[in-house]
PDB file of N, CA and C in Angstrom:
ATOM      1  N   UNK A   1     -28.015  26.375 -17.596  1.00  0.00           N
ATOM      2  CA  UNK A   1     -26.975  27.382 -17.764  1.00  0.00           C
ATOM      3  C   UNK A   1     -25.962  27.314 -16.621  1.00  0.00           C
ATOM      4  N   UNK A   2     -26.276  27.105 -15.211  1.00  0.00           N
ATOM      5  CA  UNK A   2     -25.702  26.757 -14.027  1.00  0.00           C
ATOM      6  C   UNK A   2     -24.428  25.721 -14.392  1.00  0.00           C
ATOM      7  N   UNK A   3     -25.280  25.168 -14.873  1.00  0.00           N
ATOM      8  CA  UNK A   3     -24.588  23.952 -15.191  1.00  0.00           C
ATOM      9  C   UNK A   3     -23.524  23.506 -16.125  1.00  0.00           C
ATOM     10  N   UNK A   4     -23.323  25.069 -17.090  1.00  0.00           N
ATOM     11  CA  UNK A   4     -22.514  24.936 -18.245  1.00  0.00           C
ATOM     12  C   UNK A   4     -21.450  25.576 -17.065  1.00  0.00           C
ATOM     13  N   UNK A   5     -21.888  26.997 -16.594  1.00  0.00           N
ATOM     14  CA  UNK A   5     -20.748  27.091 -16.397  1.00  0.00           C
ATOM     15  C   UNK A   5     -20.220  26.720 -15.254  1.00  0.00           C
ATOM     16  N   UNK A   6     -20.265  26.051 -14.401  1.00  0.00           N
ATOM     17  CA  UNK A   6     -19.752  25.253 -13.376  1.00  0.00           C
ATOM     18  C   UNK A   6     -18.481  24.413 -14.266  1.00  0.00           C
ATOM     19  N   UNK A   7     -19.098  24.260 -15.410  1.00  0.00           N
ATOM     20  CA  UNK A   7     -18.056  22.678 -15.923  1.00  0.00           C
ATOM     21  C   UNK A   7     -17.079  23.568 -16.492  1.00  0.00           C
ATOM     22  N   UNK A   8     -17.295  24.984 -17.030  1.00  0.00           N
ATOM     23  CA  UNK A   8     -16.382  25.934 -17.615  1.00  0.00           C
ATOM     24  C   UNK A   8     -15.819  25.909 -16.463  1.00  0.00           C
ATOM     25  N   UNK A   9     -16.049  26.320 -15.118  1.00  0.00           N
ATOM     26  CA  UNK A   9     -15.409  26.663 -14.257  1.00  0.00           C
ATOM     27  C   UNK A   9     -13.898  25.535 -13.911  1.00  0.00           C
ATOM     28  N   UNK A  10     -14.890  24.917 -13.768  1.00  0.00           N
ATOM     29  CA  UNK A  10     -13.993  23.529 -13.607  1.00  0.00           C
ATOM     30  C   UNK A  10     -12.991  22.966 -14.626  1.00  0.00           C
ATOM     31  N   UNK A  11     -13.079  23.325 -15.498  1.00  0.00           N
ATOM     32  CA  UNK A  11     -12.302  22.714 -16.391  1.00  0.00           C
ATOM     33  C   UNK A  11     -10.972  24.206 -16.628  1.00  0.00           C
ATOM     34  N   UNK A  12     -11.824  25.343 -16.661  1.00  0.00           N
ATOM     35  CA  UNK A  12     -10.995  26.783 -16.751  1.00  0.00           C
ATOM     36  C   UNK A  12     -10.026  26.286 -15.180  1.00  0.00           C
ATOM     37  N   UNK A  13      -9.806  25.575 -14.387  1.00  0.00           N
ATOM     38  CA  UNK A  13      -9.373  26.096 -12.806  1.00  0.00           C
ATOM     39  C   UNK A  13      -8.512  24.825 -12.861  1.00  0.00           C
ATOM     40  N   UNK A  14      -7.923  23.887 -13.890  1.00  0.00           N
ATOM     41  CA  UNK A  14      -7.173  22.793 -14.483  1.00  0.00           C
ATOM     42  C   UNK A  14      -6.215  23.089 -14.959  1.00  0.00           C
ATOM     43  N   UNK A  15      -6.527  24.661 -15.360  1.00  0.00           N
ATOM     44  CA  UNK A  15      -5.929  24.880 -16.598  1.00  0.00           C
ATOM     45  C   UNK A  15      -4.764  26.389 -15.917  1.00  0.00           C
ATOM     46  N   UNK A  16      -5.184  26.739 -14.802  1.00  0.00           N
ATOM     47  CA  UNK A  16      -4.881  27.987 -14.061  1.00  0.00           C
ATOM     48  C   UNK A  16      -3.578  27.579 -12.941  1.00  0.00           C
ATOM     49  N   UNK A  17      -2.878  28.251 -12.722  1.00  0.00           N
ATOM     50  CA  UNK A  17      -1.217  28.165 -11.536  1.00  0.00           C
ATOM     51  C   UNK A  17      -2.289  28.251 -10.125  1.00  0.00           C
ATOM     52  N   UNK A  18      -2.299  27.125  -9.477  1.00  0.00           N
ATOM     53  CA  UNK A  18      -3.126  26.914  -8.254  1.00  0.00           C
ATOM     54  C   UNK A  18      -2.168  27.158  -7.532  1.00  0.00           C
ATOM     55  N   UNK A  19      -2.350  28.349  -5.854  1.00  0.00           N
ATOM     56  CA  UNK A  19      -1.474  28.390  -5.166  1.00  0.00           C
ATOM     57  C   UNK A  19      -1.508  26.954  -3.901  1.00  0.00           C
ATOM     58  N   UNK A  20      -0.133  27.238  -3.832  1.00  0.00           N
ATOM     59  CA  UNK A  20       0.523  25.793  -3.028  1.00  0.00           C
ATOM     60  C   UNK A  20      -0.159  26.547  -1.840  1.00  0.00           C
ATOM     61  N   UNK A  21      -0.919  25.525  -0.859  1.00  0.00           N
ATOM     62  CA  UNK A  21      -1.308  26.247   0.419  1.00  0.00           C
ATOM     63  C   UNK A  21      -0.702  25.089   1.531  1.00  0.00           C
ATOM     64  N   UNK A  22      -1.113  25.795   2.810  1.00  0.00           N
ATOM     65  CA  UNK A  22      -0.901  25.106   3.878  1.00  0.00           C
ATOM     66  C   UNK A  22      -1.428  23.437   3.851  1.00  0.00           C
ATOM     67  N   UNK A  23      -2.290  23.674   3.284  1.00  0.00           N
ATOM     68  CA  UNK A  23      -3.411  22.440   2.935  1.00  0.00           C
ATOM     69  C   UNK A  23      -2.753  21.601   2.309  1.00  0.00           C
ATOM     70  N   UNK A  24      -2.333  21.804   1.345  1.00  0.00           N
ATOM     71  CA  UNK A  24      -1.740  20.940   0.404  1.00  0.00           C
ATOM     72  C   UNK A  24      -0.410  20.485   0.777  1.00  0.00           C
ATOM     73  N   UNK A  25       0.288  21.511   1.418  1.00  0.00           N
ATOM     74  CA  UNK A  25       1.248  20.904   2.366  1.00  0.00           C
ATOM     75  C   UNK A  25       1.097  19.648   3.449  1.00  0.00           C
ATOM     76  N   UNK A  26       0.242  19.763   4.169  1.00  0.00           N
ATOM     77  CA  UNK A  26      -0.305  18.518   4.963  1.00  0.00           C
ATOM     78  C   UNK A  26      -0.660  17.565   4.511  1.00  0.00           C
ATOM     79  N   UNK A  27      -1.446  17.499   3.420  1.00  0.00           N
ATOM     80  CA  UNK A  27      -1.492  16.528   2.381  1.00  0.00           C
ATOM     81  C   UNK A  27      -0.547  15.898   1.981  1.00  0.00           C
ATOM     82  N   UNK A  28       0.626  16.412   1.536  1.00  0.00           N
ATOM     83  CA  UNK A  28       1.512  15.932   1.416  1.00  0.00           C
ATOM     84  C   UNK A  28       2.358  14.978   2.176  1.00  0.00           C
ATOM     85  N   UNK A  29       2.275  15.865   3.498  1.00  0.00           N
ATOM     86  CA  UNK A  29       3.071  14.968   4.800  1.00  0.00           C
ATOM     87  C   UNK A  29       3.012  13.973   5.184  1.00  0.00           C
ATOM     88  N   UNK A  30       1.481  13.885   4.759  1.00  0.00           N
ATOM     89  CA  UNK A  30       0.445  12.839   5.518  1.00  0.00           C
ATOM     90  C   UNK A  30       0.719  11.740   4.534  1.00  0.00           C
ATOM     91  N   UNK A  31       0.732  11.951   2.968  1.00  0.00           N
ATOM     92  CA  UNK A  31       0.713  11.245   2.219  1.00  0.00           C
ATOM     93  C   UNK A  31       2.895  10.484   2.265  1.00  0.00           C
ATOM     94  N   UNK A  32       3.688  11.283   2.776  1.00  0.00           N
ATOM     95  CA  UNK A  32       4.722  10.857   2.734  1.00  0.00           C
ATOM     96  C   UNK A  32       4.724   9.976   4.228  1.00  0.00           C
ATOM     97  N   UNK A  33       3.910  10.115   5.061  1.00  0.00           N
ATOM     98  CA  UNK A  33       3.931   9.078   6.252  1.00  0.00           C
ATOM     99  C   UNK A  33       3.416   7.942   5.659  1.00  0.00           C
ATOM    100  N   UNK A  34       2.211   7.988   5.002  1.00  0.00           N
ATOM    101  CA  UNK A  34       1.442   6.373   4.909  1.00  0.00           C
ATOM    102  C   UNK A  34       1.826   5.450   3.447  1.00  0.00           C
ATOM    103  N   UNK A  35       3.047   6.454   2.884  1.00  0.00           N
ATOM    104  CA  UNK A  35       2.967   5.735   1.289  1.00  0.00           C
ATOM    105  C   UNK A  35       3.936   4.615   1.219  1.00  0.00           C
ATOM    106  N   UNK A  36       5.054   4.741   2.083  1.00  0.00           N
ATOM    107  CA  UNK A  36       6.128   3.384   2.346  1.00  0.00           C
ATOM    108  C   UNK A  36       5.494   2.191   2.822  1.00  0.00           C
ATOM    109  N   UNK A  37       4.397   2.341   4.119  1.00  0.00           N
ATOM    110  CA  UNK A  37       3.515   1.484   4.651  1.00  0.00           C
ATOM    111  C   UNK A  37       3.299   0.576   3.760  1.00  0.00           C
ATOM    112  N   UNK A  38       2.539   1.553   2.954  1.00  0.00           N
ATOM    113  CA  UNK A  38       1.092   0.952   1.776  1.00  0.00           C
ATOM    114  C   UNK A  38       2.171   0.033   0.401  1.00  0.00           C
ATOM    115  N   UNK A  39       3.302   0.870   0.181  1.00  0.00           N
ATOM    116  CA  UNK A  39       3.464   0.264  -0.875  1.00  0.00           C
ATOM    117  C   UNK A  39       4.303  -1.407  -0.385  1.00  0.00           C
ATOM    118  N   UNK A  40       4.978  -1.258   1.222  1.00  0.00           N
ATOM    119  CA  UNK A  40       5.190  -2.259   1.775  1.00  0.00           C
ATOM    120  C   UNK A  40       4.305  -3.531   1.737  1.00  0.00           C
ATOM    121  N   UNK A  41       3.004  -2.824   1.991  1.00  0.00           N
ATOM    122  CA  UNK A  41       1.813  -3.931   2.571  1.00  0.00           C
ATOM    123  C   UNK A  41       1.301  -4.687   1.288  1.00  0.00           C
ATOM    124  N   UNK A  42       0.895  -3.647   0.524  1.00  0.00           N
ATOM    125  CA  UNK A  42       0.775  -4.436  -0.857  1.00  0.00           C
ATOM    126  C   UNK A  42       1.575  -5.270  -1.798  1.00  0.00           C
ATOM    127  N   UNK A  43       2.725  -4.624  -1.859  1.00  0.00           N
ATOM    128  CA  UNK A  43       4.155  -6.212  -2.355  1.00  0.00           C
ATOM    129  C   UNK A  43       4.197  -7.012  -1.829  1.00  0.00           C
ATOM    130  N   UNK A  44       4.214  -6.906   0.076  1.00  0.00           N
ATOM    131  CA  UNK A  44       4.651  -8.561   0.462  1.00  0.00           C
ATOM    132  C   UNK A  44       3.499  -9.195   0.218  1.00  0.00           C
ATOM    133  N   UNK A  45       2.325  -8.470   0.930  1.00  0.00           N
ATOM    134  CA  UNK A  45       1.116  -9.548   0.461  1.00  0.00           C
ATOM    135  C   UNK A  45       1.014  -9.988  -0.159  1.00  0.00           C
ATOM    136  N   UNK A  46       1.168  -9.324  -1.518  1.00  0.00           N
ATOM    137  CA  UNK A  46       0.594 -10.103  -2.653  1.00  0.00           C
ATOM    138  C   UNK A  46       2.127 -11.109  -2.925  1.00  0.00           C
ATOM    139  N   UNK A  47       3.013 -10.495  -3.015  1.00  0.00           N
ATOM    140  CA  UNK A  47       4.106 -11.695  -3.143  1.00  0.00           C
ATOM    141  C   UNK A  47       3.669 -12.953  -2.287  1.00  0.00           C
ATOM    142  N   UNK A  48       3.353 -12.234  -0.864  1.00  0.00           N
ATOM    143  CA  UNK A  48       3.069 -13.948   0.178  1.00  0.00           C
ATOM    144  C   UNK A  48       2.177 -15.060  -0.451  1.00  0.00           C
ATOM    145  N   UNK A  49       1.176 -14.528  -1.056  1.00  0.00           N
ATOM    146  CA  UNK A  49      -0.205 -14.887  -1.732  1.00  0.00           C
ATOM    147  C   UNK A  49       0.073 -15.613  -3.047  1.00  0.00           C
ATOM    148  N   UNK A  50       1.301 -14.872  -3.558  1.00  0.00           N
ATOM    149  CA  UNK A  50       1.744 -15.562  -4.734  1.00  0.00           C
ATOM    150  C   UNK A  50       2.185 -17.090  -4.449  1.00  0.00           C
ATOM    151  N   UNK A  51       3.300 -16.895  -3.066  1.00  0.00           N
ATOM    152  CA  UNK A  51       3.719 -17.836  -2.798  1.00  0.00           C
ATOM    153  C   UNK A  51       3.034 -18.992  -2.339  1.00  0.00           C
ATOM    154  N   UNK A  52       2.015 -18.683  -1.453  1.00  0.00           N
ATOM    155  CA  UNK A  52       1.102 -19.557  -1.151  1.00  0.00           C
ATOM    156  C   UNK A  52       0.237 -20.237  -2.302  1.00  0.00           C
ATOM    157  N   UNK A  53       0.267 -19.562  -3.431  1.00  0.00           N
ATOM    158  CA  UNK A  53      -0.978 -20.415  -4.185  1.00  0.00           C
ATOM    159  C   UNK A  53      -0.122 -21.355  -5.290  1.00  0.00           C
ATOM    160  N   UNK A  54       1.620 -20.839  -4.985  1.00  0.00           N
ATOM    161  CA  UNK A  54       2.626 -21.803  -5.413  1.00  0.00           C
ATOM    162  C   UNK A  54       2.435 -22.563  -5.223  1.00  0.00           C
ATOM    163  N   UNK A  55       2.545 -23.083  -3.893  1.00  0.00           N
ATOM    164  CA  UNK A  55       2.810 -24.464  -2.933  1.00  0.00           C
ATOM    165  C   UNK A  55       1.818 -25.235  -3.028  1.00  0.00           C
ATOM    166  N   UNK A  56       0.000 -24.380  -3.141  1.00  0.00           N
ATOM    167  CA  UNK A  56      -1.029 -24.715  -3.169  1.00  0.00           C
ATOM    168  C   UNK A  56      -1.291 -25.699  -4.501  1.00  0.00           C
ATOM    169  N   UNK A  57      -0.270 -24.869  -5.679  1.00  0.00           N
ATOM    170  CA  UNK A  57      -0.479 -25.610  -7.291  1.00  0.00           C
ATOM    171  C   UNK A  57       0.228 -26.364  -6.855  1.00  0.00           C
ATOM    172  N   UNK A  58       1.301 -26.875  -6.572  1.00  0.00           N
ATOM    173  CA  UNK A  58       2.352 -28.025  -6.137  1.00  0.00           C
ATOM    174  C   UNK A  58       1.564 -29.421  -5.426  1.00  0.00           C
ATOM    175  N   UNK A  59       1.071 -29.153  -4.776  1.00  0.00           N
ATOM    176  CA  UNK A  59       0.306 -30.128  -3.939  1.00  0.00           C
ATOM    177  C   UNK A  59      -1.310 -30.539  -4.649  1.00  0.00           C
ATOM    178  N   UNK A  60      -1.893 -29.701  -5.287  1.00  0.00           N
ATOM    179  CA  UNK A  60      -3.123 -30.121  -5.425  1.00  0.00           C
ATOM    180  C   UNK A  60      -3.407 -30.221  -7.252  1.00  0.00           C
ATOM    181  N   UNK A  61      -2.166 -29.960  -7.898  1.00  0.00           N
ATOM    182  CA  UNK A  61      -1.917 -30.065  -9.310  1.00  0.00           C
ATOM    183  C   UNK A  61      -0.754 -31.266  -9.772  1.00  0.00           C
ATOM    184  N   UNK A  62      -0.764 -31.200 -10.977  1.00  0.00           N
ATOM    185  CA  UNK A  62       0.256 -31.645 -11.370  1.00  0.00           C
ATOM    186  C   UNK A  62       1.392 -31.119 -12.227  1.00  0.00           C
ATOM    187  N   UNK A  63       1.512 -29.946 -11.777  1.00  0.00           N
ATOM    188  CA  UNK A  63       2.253 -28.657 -12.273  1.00  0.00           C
ATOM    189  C   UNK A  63       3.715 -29.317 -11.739  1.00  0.00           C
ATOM    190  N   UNK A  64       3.903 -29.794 -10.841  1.00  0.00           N
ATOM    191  CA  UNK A  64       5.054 -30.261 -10.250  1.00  0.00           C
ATOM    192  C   UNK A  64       5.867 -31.159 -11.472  1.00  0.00           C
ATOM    193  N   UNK A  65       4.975 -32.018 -11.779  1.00  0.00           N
ATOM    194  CA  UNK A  65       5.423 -33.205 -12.510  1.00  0.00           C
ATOM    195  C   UNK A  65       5.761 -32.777 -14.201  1.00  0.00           C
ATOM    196  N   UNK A  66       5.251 -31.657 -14.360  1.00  0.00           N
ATOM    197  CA  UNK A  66       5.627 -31.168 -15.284  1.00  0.00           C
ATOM    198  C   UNK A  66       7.028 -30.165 -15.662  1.00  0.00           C
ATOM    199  N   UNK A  67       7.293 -29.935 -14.709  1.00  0.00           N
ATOM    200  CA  UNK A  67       8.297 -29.078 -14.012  1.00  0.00           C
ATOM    201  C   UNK A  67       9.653 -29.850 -13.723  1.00  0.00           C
ATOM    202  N   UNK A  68       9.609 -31.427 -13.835  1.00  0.00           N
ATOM    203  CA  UNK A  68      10.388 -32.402 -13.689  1.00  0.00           C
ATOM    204  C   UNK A  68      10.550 -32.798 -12.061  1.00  0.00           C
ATOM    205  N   UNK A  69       9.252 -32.434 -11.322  1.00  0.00           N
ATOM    206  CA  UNK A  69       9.738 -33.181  -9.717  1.00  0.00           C
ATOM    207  C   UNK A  69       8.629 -33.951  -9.580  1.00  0.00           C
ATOM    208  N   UNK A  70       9.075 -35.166  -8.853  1.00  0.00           N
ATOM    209  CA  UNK A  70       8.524 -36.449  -8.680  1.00  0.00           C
ATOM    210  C   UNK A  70       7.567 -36.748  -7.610  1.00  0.00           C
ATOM    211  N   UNK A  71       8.153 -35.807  -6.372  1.00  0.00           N
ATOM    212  CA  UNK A  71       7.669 -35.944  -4.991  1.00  0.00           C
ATOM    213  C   UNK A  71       7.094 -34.476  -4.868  1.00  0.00           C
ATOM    214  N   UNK A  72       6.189 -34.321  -4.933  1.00  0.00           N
ATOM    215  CA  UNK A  72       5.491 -32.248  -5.122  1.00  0.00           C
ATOM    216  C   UNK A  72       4.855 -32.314  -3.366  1.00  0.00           C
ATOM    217  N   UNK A  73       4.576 -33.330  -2.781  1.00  0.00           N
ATOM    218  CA  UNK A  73       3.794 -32.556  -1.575  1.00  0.00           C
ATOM    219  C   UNK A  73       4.594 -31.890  -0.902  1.00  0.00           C
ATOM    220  N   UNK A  74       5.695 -32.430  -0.419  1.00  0.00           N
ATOM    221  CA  UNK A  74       6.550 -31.712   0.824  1.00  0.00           C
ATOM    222  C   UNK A  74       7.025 -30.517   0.257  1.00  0.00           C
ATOM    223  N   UNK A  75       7.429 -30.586  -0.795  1.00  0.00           N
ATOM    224  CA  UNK A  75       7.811 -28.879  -1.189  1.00  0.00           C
ATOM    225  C   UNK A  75       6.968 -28.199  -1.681  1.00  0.00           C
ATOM    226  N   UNK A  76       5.631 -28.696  -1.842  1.00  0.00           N
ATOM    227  CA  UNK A  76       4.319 -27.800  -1.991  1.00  0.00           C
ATOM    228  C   UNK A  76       3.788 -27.132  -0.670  1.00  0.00           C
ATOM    229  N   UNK A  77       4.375 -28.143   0.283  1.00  0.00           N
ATOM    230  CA  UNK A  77       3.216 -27.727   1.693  1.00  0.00           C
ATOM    231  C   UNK A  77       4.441 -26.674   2.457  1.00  0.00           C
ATOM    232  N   UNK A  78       5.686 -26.971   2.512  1.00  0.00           N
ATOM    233  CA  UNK A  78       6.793 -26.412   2.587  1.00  0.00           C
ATOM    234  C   UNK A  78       6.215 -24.617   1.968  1.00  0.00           C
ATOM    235  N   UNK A  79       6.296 -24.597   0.507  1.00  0.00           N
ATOM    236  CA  UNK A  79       6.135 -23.338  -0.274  1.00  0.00           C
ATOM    237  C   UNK A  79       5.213 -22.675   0.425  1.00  0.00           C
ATOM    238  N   UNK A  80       3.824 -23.460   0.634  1.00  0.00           N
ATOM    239  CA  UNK A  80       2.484 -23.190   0.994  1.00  0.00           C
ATOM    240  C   UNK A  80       2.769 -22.672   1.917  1.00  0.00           C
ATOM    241  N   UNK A  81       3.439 -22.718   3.287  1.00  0.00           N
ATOM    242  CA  UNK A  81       3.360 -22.416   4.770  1.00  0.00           C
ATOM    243  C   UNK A  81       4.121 -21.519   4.754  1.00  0.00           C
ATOM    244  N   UNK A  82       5.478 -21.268   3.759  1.00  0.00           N
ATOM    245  CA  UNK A  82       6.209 -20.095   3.668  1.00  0.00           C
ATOM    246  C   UNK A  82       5.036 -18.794   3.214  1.00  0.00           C
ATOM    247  N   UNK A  83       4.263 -19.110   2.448  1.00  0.00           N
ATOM    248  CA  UNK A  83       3.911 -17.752   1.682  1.00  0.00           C
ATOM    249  C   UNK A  83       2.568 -17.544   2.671  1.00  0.00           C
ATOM    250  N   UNK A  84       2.433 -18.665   3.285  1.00  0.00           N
ATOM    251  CA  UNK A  84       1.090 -18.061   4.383  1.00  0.00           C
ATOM    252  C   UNK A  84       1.801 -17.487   5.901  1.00  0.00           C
ATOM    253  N   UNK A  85       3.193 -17.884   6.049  1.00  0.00           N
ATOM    254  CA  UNK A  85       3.737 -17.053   6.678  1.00  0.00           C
ATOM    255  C   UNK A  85       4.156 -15.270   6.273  1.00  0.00           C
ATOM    256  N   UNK A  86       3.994 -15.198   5.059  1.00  0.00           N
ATOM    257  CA  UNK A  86       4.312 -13.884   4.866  1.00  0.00           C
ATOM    258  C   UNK A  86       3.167 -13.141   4.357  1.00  0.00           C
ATOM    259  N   UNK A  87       1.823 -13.864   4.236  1.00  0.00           N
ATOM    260  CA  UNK A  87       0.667 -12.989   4.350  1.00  0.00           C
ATOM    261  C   UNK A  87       0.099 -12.870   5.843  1.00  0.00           C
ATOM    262  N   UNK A  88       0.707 -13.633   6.846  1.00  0.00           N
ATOM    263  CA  UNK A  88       0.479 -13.617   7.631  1.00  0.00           C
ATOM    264  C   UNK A  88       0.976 -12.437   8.645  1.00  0.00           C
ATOM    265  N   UNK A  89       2.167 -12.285   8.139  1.00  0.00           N
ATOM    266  CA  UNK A  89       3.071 -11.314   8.754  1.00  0.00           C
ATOM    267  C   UNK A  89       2.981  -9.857   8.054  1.00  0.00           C
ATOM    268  N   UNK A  90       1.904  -9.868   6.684  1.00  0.00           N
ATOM    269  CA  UNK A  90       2.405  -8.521   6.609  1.00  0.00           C
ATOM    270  C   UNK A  90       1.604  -7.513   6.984  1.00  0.00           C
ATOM    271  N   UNK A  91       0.676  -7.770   7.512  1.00  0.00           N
ATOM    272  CA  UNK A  91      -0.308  -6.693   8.414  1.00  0.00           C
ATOM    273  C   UNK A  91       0.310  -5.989   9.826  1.00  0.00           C
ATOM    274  N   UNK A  92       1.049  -7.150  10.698  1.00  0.00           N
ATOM    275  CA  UNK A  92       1.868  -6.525  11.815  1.00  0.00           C
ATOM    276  C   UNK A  92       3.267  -5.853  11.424  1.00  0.00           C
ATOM    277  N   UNK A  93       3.874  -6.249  10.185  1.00  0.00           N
ATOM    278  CA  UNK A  93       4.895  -5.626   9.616  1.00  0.00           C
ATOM    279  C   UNK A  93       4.536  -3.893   8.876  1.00  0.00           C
ATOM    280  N   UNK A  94       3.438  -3.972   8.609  1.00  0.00           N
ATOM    281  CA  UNK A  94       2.733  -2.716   8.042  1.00  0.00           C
ATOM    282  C   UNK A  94       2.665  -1.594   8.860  1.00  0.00           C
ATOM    283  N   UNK A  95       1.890  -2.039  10.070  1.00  0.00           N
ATOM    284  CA  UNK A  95       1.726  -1.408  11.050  1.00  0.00           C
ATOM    285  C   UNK A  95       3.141  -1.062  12.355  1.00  0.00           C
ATOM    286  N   UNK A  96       3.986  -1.518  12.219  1.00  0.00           N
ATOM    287  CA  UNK A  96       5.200  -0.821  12.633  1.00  0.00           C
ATOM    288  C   UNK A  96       6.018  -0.299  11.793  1.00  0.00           C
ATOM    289  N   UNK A  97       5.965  -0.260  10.383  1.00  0.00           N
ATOM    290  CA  UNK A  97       6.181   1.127   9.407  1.00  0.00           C
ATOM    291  C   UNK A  97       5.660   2.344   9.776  1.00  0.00           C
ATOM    292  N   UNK A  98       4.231   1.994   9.717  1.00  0.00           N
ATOM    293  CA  UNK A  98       3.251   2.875   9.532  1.00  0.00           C
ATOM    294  C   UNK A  98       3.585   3.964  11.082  1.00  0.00           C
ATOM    295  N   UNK A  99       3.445   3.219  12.154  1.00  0.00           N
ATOM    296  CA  UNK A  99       3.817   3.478  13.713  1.00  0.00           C
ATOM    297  C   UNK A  99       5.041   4.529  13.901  1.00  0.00           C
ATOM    298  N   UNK A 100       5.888   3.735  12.990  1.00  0.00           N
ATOM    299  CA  UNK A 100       7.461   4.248  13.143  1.00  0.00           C
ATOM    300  C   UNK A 100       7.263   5.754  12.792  1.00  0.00           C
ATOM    301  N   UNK A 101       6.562   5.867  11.561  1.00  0.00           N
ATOM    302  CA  UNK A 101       6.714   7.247  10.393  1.00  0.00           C
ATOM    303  C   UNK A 101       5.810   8.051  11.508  1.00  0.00           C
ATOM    304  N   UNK A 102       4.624   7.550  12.076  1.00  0.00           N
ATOM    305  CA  UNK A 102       3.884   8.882  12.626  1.00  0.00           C
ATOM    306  C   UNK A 102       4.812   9.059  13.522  1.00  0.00           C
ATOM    307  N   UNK A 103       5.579   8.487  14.657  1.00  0.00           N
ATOM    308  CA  UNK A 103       6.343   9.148  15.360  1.00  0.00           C
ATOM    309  C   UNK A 103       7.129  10.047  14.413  1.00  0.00           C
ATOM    310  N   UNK A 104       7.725   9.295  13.698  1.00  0.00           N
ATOM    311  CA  UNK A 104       8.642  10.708  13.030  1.00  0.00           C
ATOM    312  C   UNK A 104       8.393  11.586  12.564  1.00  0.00           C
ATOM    313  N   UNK A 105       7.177  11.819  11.880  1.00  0.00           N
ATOM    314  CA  UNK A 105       6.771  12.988  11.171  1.00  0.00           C
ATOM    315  C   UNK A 105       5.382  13.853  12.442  1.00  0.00           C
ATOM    316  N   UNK A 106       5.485  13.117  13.681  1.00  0.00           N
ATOM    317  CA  UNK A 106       4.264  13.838  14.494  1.00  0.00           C
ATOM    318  C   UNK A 106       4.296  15.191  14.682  1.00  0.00           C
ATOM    319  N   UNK A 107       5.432  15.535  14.844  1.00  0.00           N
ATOM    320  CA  UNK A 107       5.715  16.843  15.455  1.00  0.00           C
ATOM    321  C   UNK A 107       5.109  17.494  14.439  1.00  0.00           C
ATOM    322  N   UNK A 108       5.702  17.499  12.952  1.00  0.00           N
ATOM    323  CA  UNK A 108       5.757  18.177  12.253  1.00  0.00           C
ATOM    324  C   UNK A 108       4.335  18.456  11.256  1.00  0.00           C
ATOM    325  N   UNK A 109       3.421  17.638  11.516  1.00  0.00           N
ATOM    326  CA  UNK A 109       2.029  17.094  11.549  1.00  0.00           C
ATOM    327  C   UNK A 109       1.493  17.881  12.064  1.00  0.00           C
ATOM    328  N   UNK A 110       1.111  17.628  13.622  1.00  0.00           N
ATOM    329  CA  UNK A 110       1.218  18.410  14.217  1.00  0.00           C
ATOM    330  C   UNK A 110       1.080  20.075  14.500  1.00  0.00           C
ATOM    331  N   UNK A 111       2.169  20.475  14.156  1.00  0.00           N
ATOM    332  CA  UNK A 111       2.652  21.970  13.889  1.00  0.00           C
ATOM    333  C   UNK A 111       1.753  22.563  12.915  1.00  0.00           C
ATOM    334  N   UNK A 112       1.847  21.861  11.679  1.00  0.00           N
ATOM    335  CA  UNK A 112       0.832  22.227  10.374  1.00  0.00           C
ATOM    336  C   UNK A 112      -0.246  22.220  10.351  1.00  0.00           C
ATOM    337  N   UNK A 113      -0.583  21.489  11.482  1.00  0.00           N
ATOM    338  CA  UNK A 113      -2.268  21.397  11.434  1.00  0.00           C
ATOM    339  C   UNK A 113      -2.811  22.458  12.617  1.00  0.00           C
ATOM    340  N   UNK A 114      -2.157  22.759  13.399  1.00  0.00           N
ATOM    341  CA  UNK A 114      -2.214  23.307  14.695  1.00  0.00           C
ATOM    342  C   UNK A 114      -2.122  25.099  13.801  1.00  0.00           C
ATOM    343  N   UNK A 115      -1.396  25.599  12.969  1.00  0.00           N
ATOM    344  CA  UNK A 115      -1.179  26.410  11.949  1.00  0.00           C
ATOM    345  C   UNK A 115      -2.629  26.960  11.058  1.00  0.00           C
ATOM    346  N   UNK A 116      -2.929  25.672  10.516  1.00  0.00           N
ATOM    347  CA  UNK A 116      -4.086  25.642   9.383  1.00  0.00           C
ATOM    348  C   UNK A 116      -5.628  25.522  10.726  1.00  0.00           C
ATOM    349  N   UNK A 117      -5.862  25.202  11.804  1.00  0.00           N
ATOM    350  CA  UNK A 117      -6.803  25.394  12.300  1.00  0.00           C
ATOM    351  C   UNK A 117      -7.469  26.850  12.992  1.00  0.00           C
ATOM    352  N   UNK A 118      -5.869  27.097  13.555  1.00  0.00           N
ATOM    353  CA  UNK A 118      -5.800  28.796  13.827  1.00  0.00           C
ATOM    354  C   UNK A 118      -5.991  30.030  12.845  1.00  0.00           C
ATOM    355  N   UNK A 119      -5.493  29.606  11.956  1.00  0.00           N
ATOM    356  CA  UNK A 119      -5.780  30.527  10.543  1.00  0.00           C
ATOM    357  C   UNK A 119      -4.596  31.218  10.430  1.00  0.00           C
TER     358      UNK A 119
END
């Protein structure tokens, strides 16, 4: 019986005008500091990764020759070193996004949390 209505509960409290709190405010903040980072870190990577397994098919396939080029290593290993340069780079590129935003949003971080601990 506990158990029914817990899920009533839960499902009734989906369905109800939840007040906006302090909480959810910080949540928010927090989530507008780390979401440029993240969505940064995940495009180049995976773009870099793309690129790298370009260069990688170029050189160790014959995808090249199908494609109409004759000579595939140098612009395979070329492609290859570009896109392992930009998986390479996008972890320290992440992290001075990421760096930049907490300075900017610290204060205000900060303040809200310093707010919500005091009551």
């Amino acid at each position: 019986m506990k158990d029914q209505e817990f899920m009533v509960e839960k499902i009734r409290s989906q369905y109800t005008e939840q007040k906006h709190t302090e909480l959810d405010a910080l949540k928010a903040l927090d989530a507008k500091v780390k979401k440029p980072a993240n969505v940064f870190g995940y495009t180049y990577g995976s773009i870099g990764a793309i690129v790298m397994g370009a260069g990688m098919s170029l050189v160790m396939t014959d995808i090249g020759t199908m494609i109409g080029l004759h000579a595939t290593m140098i612009p395979g290993i070329i492609i290859g070193i570009a896109g392992m340069g930009m998986a390479v780079t996008t972890y320290p590129i992440y992290k001075k996004i990421l760096n930049s935003r907490k300075k900017k949003y610290a204060g205000k971080i900060l303040e809200l949390s310093d707010r919500i601990m005091k009551g």
